[in-house]
C-alpha atoms as a PDB file:
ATOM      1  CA  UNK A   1     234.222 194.055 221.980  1.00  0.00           C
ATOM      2  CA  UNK A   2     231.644 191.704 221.608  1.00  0.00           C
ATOM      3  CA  UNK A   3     231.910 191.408 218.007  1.00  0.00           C
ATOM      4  CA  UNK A   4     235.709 191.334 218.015  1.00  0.00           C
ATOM      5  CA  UNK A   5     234.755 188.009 220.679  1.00  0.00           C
ATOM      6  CA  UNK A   6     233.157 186.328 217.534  1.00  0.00           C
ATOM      7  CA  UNK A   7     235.565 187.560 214.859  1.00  0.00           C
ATOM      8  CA  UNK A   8     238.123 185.828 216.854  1.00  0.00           C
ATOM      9  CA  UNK A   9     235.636 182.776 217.511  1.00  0.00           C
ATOM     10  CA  UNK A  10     235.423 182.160 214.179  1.00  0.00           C
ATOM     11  CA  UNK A  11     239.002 182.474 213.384  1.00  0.00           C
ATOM     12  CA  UNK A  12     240.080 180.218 215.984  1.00  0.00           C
ATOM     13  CA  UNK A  13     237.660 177.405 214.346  1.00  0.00           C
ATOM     14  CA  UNK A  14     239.140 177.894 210.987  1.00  0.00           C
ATOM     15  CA  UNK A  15     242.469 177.215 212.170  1.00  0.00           C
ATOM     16  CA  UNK A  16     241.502 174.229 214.320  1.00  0.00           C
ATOM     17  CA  UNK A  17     239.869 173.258 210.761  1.00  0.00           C
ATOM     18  CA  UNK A  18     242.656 173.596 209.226  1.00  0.00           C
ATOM     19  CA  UNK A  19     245.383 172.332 211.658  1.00  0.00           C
ATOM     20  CA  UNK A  20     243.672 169.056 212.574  1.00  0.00           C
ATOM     21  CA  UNK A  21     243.158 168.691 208.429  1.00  0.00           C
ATOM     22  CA  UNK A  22     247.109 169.207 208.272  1.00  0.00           C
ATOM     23  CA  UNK A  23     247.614 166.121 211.134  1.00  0.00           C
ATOM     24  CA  UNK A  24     245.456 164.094 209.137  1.00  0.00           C
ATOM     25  CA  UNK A  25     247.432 165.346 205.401  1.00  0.00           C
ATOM     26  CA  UNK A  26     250.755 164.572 207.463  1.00  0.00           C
ATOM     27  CA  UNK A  27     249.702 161.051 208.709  1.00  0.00           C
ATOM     28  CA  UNK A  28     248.121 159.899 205.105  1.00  0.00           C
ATOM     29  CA  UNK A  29     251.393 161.437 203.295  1.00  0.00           C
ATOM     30  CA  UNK A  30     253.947 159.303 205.440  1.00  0.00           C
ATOM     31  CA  UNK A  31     251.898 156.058 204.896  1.00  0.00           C
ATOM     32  CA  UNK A  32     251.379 157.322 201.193  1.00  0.00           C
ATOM     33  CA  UNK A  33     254.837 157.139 200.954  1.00  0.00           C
ATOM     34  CA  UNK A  34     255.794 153.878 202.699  1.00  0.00           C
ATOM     35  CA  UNK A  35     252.930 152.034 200.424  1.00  0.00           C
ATOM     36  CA  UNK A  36     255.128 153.205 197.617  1.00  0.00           C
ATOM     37  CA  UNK A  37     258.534 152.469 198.388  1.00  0.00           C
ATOM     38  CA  UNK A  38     256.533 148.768 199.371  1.00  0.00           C
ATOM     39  CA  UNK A  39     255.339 148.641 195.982  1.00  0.00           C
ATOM     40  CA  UNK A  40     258.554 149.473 194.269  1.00  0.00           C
ATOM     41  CA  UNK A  41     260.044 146.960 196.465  1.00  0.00           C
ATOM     42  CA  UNK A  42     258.154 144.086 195.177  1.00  0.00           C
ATOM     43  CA  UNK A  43     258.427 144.938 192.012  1.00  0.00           C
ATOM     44  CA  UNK A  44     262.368 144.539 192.129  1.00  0.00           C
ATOM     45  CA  UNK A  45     261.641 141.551 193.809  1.00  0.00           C
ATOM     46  CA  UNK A  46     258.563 140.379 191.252  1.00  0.00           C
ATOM     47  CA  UNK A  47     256.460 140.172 193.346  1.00  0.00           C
ATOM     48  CA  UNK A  48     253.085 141.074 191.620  1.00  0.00           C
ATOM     49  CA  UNK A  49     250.574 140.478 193.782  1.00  0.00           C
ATOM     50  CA  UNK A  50     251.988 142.147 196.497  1.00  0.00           C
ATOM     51  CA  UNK A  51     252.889 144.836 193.991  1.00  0.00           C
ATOM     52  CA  UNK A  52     249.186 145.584 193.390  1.00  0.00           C
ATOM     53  CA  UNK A  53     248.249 145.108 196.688  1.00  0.00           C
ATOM     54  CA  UNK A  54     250.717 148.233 197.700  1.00  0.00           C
ATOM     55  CA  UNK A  55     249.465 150.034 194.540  1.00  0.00           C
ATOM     56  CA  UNK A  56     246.209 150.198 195.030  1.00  0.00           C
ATOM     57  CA  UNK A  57     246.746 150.852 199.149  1.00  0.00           C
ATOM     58  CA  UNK A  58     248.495 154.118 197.508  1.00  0.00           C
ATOM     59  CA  UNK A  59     245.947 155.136 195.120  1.00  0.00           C
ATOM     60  CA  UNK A  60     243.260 155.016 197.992  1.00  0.00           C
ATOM     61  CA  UNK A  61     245.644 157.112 199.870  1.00  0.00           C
ATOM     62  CA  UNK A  62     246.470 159.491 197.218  1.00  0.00           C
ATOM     63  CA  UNK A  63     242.692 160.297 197.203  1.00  0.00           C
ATOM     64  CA  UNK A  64     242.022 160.096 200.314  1.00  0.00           C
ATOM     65  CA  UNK A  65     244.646 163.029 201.180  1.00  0.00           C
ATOM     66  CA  UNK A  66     243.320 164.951 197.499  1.00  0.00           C
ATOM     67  CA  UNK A  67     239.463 165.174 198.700  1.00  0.00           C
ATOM     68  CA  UNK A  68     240.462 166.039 202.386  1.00  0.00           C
ATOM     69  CA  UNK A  69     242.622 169.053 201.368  1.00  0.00           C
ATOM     70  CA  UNK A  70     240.107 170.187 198.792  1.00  0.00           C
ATOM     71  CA  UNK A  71     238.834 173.021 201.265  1.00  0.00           C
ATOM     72  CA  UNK A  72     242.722 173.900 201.512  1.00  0.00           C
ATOM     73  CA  UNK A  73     244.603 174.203 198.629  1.00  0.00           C
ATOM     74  CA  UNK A  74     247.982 175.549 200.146  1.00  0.00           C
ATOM     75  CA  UNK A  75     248.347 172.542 202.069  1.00  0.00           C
ATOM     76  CA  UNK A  76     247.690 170.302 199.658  1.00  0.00           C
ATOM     77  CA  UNK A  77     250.320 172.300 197.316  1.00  0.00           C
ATOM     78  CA  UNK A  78     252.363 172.317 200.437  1.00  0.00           C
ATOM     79  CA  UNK A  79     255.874 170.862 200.464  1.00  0.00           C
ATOM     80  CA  UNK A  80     255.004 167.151 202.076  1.00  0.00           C
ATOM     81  CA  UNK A  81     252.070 166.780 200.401  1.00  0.00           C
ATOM     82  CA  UNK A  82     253.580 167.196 197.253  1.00  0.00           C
ATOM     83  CA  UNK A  83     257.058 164.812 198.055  1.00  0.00           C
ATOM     84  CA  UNK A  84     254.288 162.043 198.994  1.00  0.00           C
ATOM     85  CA  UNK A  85     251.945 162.129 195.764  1.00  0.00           C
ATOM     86  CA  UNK A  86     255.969 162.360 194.161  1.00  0.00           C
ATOM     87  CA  UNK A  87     256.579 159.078 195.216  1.00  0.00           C
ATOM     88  CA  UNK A  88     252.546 157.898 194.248  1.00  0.00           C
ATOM     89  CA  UNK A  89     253.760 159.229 190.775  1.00  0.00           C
ATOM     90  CA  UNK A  90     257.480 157.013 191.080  1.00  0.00           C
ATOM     91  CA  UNK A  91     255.942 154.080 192.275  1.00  0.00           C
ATOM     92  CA  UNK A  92     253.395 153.666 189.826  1.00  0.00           C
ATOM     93  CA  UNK A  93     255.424 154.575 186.633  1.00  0.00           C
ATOM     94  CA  UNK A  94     258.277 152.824 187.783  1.00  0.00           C
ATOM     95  CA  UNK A  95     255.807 149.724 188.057  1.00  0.00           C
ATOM     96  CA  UNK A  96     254.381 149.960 184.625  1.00  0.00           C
ATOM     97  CA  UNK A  97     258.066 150.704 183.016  1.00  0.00           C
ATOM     98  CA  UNK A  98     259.685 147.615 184.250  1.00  0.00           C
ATOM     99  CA  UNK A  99     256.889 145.263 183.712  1.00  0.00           C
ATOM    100  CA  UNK A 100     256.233 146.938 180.065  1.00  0.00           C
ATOM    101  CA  UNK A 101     252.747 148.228 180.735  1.00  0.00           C
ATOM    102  CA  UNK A 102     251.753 151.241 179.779  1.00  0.00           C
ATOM    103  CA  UNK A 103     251.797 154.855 181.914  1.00  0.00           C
ATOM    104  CA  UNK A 104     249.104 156.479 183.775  1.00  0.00           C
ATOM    105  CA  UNK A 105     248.264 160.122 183.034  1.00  0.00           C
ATOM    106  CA  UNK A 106     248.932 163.223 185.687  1.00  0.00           C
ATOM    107  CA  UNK A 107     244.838 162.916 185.609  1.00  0.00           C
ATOM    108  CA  UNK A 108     244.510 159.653 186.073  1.00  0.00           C
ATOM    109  CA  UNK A 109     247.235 159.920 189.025  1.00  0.00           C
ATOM    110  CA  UNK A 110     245.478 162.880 190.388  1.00  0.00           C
ATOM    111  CA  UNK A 111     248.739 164.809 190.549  1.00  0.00           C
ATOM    112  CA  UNK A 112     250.181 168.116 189.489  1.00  0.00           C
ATOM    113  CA  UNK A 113     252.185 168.193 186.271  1.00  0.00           C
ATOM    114  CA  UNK A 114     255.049 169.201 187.968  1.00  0.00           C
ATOM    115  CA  UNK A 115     254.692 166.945 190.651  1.00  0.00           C
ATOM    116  CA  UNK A 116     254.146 164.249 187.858  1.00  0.00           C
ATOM    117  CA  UNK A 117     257.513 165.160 185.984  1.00  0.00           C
ATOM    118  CA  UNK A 118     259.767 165.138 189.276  1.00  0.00           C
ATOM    119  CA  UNK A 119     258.068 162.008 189.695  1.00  0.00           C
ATOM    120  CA  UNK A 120     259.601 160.768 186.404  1.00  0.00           C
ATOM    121  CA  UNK A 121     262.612 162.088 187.195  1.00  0.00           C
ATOM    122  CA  UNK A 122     263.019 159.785 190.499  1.00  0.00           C
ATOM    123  CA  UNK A 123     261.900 157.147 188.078  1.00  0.00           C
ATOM    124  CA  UNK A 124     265.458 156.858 186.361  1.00  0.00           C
ATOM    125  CA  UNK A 125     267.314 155.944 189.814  1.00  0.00           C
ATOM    126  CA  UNK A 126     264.997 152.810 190.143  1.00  0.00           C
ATOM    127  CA  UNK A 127     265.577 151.916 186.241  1.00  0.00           C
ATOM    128  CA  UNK A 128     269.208 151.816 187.242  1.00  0.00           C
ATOM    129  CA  UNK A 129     268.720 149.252 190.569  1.00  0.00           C
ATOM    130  CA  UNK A 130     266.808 147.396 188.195  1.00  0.00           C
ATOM    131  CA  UNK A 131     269.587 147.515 185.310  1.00  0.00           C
ATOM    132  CA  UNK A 132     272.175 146.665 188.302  1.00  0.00           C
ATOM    133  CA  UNK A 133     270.073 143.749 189.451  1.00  0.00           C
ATOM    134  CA  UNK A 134     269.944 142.130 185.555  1.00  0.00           C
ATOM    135  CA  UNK A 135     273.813 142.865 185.495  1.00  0.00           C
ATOM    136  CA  UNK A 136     274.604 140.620 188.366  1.00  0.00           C
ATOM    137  CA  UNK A 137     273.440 137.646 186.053  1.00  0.00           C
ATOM    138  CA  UNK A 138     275.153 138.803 182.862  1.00  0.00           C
ATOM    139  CA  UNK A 139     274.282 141.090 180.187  1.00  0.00           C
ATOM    140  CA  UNK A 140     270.708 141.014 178.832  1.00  0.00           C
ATOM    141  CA  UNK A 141     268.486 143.078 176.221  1.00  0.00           C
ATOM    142  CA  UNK A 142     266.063 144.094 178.924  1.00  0.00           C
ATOM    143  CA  UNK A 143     269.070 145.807 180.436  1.00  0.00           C
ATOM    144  CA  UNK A 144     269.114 148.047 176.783  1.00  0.00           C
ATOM    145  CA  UNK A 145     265.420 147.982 176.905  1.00  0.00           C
ATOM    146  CA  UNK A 146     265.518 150.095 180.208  1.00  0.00           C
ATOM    147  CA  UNK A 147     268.390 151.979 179.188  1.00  0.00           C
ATOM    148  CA  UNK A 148     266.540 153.142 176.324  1.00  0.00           C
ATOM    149  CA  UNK A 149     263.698 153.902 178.319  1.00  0.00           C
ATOM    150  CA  UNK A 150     265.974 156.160 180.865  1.00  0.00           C
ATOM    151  CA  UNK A 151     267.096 158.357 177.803  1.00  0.00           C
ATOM    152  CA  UNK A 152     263.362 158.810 176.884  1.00  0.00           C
ATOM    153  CA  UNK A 153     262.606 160.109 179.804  1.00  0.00           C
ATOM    154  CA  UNK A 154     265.920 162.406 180.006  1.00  0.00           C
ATOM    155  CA  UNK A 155     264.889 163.597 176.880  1.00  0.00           C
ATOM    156  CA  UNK A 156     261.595 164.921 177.905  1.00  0.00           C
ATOM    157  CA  UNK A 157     262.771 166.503 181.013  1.00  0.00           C
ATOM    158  CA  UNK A 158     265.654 168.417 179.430  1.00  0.00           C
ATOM    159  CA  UNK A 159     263.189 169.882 177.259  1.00  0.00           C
ATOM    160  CA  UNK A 160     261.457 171.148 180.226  1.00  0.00           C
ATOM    161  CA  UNK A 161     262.762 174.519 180.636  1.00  0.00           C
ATOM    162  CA  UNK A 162     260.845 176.518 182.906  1.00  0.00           C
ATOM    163  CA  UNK A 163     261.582 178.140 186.328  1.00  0.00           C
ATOM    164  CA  UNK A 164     261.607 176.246 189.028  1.00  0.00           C
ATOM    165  CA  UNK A 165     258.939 177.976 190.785  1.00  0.00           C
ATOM    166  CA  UNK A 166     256.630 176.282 187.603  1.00  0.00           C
ATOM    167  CA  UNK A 167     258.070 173.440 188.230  1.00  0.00           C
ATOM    168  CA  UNK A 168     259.066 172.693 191.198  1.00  0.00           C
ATOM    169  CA  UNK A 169     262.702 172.453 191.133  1.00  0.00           C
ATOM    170  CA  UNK A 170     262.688 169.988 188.137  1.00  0.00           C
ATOM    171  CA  UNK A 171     266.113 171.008 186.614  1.00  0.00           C
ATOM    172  CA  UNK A 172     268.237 170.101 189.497  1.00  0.00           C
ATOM    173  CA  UNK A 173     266.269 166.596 188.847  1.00  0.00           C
ATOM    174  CA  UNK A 174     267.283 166.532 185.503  1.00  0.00           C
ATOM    175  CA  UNK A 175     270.773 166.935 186.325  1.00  0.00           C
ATOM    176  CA  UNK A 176     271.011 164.160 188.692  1.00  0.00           C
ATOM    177  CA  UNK A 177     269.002 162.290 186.411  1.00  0.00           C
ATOM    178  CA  UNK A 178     272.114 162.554 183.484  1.00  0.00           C
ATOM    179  CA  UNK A 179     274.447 161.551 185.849  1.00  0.00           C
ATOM    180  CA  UNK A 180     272.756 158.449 186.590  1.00  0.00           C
ATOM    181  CA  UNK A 181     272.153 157.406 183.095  1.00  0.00           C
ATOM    182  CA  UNK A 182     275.764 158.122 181.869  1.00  0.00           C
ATOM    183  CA  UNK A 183     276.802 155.935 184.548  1.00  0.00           C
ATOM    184  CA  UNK A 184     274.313 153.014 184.177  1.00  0.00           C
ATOM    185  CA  UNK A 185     275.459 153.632 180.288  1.00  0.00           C
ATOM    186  CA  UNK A 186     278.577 152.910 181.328  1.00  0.00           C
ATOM    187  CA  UNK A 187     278.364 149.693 183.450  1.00  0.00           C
ATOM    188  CA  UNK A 188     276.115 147.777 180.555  1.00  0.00           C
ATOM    189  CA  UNK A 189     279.142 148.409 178.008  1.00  0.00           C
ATOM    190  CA  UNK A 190     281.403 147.100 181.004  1.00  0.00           C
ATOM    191  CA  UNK A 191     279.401 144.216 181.104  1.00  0.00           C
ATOM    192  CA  UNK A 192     278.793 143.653 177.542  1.00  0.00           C
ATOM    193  CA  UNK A 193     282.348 143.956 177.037  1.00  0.00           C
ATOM    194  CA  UNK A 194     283.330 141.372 179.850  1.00  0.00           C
ATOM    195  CA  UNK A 195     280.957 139.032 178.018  1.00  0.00           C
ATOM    196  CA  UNK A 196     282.044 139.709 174.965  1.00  0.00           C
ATOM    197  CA  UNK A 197     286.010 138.732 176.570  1.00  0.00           C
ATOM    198  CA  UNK A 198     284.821 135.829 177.909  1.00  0.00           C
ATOM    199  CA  UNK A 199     282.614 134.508 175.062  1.00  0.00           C
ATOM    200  CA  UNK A 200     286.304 135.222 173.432  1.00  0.00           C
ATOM    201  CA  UNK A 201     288.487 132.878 175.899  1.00  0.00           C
ATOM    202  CA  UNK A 202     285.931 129.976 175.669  1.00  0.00           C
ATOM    203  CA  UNK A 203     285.948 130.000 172.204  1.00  0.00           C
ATOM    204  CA  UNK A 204     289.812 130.001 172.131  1.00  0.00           C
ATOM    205  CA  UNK A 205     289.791 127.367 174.939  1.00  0.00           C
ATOM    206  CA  UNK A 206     287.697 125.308 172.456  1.00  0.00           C
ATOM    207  CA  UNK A 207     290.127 125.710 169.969  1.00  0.00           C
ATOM    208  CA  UNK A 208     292.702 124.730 172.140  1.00  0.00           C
ATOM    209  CA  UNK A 209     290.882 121.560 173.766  1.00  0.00           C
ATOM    210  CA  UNK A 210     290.025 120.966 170.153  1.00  0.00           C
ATOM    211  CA  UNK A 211     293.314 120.841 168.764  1.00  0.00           C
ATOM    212  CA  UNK A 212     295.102 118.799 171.515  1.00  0.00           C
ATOM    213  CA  UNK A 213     293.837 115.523 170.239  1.00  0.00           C
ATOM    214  CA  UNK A 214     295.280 116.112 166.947  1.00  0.00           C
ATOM    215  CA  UNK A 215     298.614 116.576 168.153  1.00  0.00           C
ATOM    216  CA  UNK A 216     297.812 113.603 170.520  1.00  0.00           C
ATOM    217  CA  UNK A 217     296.852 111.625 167.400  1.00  0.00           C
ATOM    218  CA  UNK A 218     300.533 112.607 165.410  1.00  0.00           C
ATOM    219  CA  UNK A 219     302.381 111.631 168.350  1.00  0.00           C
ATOM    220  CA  UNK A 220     300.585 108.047 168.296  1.00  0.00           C
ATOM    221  CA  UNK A 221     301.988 107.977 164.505  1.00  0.00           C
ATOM    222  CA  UNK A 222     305.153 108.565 165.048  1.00  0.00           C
ATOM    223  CA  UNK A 223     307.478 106.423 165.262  1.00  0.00           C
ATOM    224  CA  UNK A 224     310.482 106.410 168.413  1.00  0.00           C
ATOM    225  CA  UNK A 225     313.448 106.983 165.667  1.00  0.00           C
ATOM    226  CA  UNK A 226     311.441 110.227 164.637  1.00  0.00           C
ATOM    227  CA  UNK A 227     309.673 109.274 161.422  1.00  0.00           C
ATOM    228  CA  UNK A 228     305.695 108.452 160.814  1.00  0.00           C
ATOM    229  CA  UNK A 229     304.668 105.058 160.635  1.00  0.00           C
END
Protein backbone atom coordinates (compact mmCIF):
# COMPACT_ATOMS: atom_id res chain seq x y z
CA UNK A 1 0.00 0.00 0.00
CA UNK A 2 2.81 2.04 0.49
CA UNK A 3 3.82 2.15 -2.98
CA UNK A 4 0.28 2.62 -4.29
CA UNK A 5 0.66 5.98 -1.53
CA UNK A 6 3.42 7.29 -3.96
CA UNK A 7 1.94 6.16 -7.28
CA UNK A 8 -0.92 8.27 -6.33
CA UNK A 9 1.53 11.08 -4.91
CA UNK A 10 2.94 11.47 -7.98
CA UNK A 11 -0.17 11.48 -9.95
CA UNK A 12 -1.79 13.99 -7.93
CA UNK A 13 1.36 16.43 -8.69
CA UNK A 14 1.06 15.90 -12.34
CA UNK A 15 -2.36 16.99 -12.40
CA UNK A 16 -1.84 19.98 -10.11
CA UNK A 17 1.01 20.56 -12.90
CA UNK A 18 -1.11 20.42 -15.30
CA UNK A 19 -4.33 22.11 -13.98
CA UNK A 20 -2.66 25.24 -12.60
CA UNK A 21 -0.73 25.30 -16.32
CA UNK A 22 -4.42 25.19 -17.82
CA UNK A 23 -5.50 28.47 -15.37
CA UNK A 24 -2.57 30.14 -16.54
CA UNK A 25 -3.29 28.88 -20.71
CA UNK A 26 -7.00 30.12 -19.93
CA UNK A 27 -6.02 33.58 -18.47
CA UNK A 28 -3.19 34.34 -21.33
CA UNK A 29 -5.80 33.05 -24.13
CA UNK A 30 -8.66 35.56 -23.04
CA UNK A 31 -6.18 38.54 -22.91
CA UNK A 32 -4.59 37.00 -26.18
CA UNK A 33 -7.71 37.53 -27.60
CA UNK A 34 -8.81 40.97 -26.36
CA UNK A 35 -5.15 42.37 -27.55
CA UNK A 36 -6.38 41.27 -30.91
CA UNK A 37 -9.73 42.40 -31.38
CA UNK A 38 -7.77 45.92 -29.84
CA UNK A 39 -5.48 45.72 -32.62
CA UNK A 40 -8.00 45.13 -35.31
CA UNK A 41 -9.84 47.91 -33.82
CA UNK A 42 -7.30 50.49 -34.43
CA UNK A 43 -6.57 49.48 -37.48
CA UNK A 44 -10.24 50.29 -38.74
CA UNK A 45 -9.78 53.29 -36.97
CA UNK A 46 -5.91 53.97 -38.34
CA UNK A 47 -4.63 54.09 -35.65
CA UNK A 48 -1.00 52.74 -36.09
CA UNK A 49 0.68 53.20 -33.20
CA UNK A 50 -1.77 51.85 -31.11
CA UNK A 51 -2.07 49.12 -33.72
CA UNK A 52 1.50 47.96 -32.99
CA UNK A 53 1.31 48.53 -29.58
CA UNK A 54 -1.71 45.75 -29.42
CA UNK A 55 0.32 43.64 -31.91
CA UNK A 56 3.17 43.17 -30.33
CA UNK A 57 1.19 42.82 -26.63
CA UNK A 58 -0.27 39.66 -28.71
CA UNK A 59 2.80 38.25 -30.05
CA UNK A 60 4.35 38.26 -26.43
CA UNK A 61 1.24 36.54 -25.45
CA UNK A 62 1.09 34.10 -28.17
CA UNK A 63 4.52 32.91 -26.87
CA UNK A 64 4.11 33.23 -23.72
CA UNK A 65 1.02 30.64 -23.75
CA UNK A 66 3.28 28.37 -26.71
CA UNK A 67 6.45 27.82 -24.25
CA UNK A 68 4.16 27.29 -21.12
CA UNK A 69 2.13 24.46 -22.75
CA UNK A 70 5.22 22.92 -24.28
CA UNK A 71 5.23 20.12 -21.46
CA UNK A 72 1.42 19.67 -22.55
CA UNK A 73 0.61 19.39 -25.90
CA UNK A 74 -3.22 18.49 -25.62
CA UNK A 75 -3.86 21.63 -24.00
CA UNK A 76 -2.16 23.64 -26.08
CA UNK A 77 -4.05 21.79 -29.15
CA UNK A 78 -7.02 22.17 -26.92
CA UNK A 79 -10.13 23.98 -28.14
CA UNK A 80 -9.43 27.68 -26.40
CA UNK A 81 -6.08 27.64 -26.97
CA UNK A 82 -6.47 27.19 -30.43
CA UNK A 83 -9.70 29.97 -30.93
CA UNK A 84 -7.11 32.49 -29.15
CA UNK A 85 -3.84 31.97 -31.37
CA UNK A 86 -7.07 32.06 -34.26
CA UNK A 87 -7.61 35.44 -33.55
CA UNK A 88 -3.38 36.14 -33.09
CA UNK A 89 -3.49 34.73 -36.74
CA UNK A 90 -6.80 37.34 -37.78
CA UNK A 91 -5.43 40.16 -36.19
CA UNK A 92 -2.17 40.16 -37.62
CA UNK A 93 -3.08 39.28 -41.30
CA UNK A 94 -5.93 41.38 -41.24
CA UNK A 95 -3.35 44.22 -40.19
CA UNK A 96 -0.88 43.63 -42.91
CA UNK A 97 -3.86 43.18 -45.68
CA UNK A 98 -5.42 46.49 -45.14
CA UNK A 99 -2.35 48.50 -44.73
CA UNK A 100 -0.70 46.55 -47.89
CA UNK A 101 2.17 44.95 -46.04
CA UNK A 102 3.07 41.80 -46.53
CA UNK A 103 1.88 38.34 -44.47
CA UNK A 104 3.56 36.56 -41.76
CA UNK A 105 4.17 32.81 -42.09
CA UNK A 106 2.27 29.96 -39.77
CA UNK A 107 6.16 29.84 -38.43
CA UNK A 108 6.69 33.07 -37.95
CA UNK A 109 3.11 33.27 -36.12
CA UNK A 110 3.94 30.23 -34.17
CA UNK A 111 0.61 28.66 -35.10
CA UNK A 112 -0.76 25.46 -36.53
CA UNK A 113 -1.55 25.40 -40.24
CA UNK A 114 -4.91 24.80 -39.61
CA UNK A 115 -5.23 27.16 -37.02
CA UNK A 116 -3.45 29.62 -39.51
CA UNK A 117 -6.06 28.95 -42.41
CA UNK A 118 -9.28 29.40 -40.10
CA UNK A 119 -7.47 32.36 -39.18
CA UNK A 120 -7.63 33.55 -42.82
CA UNK A 121 -10.87 32.60 -43.09
CA UNK A 122 -12.10 35.13 -40.18
CA UNK A 123 -9.92 37.48 -42.12
CA UNK A 124 -12.62 38.04 -44.97
CA UNK A 125 -15.42 39.35 -42.38
CA UNK A 126 -13.00 42.24 -41.34
CA UNK A 127 -12.11 42.95 -45.22
CA UNK A 128 -15.82 43.49 -45.54
CA UNK A 129 -16.20 46.18 -42.30
CA UNK A 130 -13.38 47.68 -43.90
CA UNK A 131 -15.01 47.68 -47.57
CA UNK A 132 -18.34 48.97 -45.67
CA UNK A 133 -16.43 51.72 -43.93
CA UNK A 134 -14.79 53.08 -47.57
CA UNK A 135 -18.46 52.75 -48.95
CA UNK A 136 -19.91 55.23 -46.57
CA UNK A 137 -17.69 57.92 -48.40
CA UNK A 138 -18.34 56.76 -51.97
CA UNK A 139 -16.89 54.24 -54.13
CA UNK A 140 -13.08 53.86 -54.17
CA UNK A 141 -10.36 51.43 -55.81
CA UNK A 142 -9.14 50.33 -52.42
CA UNK A 143 -12.67 49.03 -52.00
CA UNK A 144 -11.73 46.59 -55.40
CA UNK A 145 -8.32 46.28 -54.01
CA UNK A 146 -9.78 44.39 -50.90
CA UNK A 147 -12.34 42.76 -52.81
CA UNK A 148 -9.77 41.24 -54.83
CA UNK A 149 -7.89 40.31 -51.97
CA UNK A 150 -11.15 38.45 -50.31
CA UNK A 151 -11.41 36.21 -53.53
CA UNK A 152 -7.67 35.31 -53.10
CA UNK A 153 -8.11 34.12 -50.07
CA UNK A 154 -11.54 32.20 -50.97
CA UNK A 155 -9.66 30.72 -53.53
CA UNK A 156 -7.09 29.13 -51.40
CA UNK A 157 -9.43 27.86 -48.86
CA UNK A 158 -11.81 26.17 -51.30
CA UNK A 159 -8.94 24.33 -52.46
CA UNK A 160 -8.49 23.07 -49.05
CA UNK A 161 -10.24 19.88 -49.04
CA UNK A 162 -9.46 17.83 -46.21
CA UNK A 163 -11.51 16.50 -43.22
CA UNK A 164 -12.23 18.55 -40.73
CA UNK A 165 -10.54 16.66 -38.13
CA UNK A 166 -7.10 17.91 -40.35
CA UNK A 167 -8.32 20.92 -40.32
CA UNK A 168 -10.17 21.94 -37.90
CA UNK A 169 -13.51 22.56 -39.22
CA UNK A 170 -12.19 24.82 -42.07
CA UNK A 171 -14.99 24.07 -44.66
CA UNK A 172 -17.84 25.37 -42.71
CA UNK A 173 -15.37 28.60 -42.71
CA UNK A 174 -15.17 28.57 -46.20
CA UNK A 175 -18.76 28.58 -46.63
CA UNK A 176 -19.46 31.51 -44.54
CA UNK A 177 -16.58 33.02 -46.03
CA UNK A 178 -18.52 32.90 -49.84
CA UNK A 179 -21.38 34.28 -48.45
CA UNK A 180 -19.69 37.23 -47.24
CA UNK A 181 -17.82 37.99 -50.33
CA UNK A 182 -20.85 37.58 -52.71
CA UNK A 183 -22.48 40.02 -50.60
CA UNK A 184 -19.68 42.64 -50.15
CA UNK A 185 -19.50 41.92 -54.18
CA UNK A 186 -22.68 43.02 -54.30
CA UNK A 187 -22.82 46.32 -52.30
CA UNK A 188 -19.51 47.81 -54.28
CA UNK A 189 -21.54 47.35 -57.70
CA UNK A 190 -24.52 49.06 -55.69
CA UNK A 191 -22.34 51.72 -54.97
CA UNK A 192 -20.50 52.00 -58.11
CA UNK A 193 -23.68 52.04 -59.81
CA UNK A 194 -25.24 54.88 -57.56
CA UNK A 195 -22.13 56.85 -58.51
CA UNK A 196 -22.19 56.10 -61.73
CA UNK A 197 -26.32 57.58 -61.62
CA UNK A 198 -25.32 60.42 -60.01
CA UNK A 199 -22.14 61.33 -61.95
CA UNK A 200 -25.11 60.91 -64.73
CA UNK A 201 -27.71 63.61 -63.22
CA UNK A 202 -24.90 66.21 -62.61
CA UNK A 203 -23.74 65.98 -65.87
CA UNK A 204 -27.32 66.38 -67.27
CA UNK A 205 -27.94 69.16 -64.68
CA UNK A 206 -24.90 70.84 -66.33
CA UNK A 207 -26.37 70.54 -69.50
CA UNK A 208 -29.40 71.91 -68.37
CA UNK A 209 -27.88 74.97 -66.28
CA UNK A 210 -25.78 75.25 -69.39
CA UNK A 211 -28.36 75.63 -71.83
CA UNK A 212 -30.72 78.01 -69.91
CA UNK A 213 -28.72 81.06 -70.73
CA UNK A 214 -29.01 80.42 -74.31
CA UNK A 215 -32.59 80.38 -74.32
CA UNK A 216 -32.30 83.39 -71.88
CA UNK A 217 -30.11 85.07 -74.52
CA UNK A 218 -32.98 84.36 -77.64
CA UNK A 219 -35.59 85.69 -75.53
CA UNK A 220 -33.47 89.06 -75.04
CA UNK A 221 -33.48 89.05 -79.08
CA UNK A 222 -36.69 88.83 -79.65
CA UNK A 223 -38.68 91.21 -80.30
CA UNK A 224 -42.55 91.72 -78.38
CA UNK A 225 -44.45 91.30 -81.97
CA UNK A 226 -42.61 87.81 -82.17
CA UNK A 227 -39.75 88.38 -84.60
CA UNK A 228 -35.74 88.74 -83.81
CA UNK A 229 -34.32 91.99 -83.70
Amino acid sequence: MHKLEGITEKIRAGFDARTAARDRALSQARQLTRACSLAIRAVHRDETDVMDEHLSEAGQLAETLKNDLAKYPDLFFAGYTQDALKEYVEANVTCALIQNKPLLTPDELGVADATYLNGMAEVVGELRRRIMDILRHGYSQEAERLLAIMDDIYSVLVTMDYPDAITNGLRRQTDLARGIIEKTRGDITFSLRGEHLEQAIGRLSAQLNGGQPEVNERSERVSPSGQEE
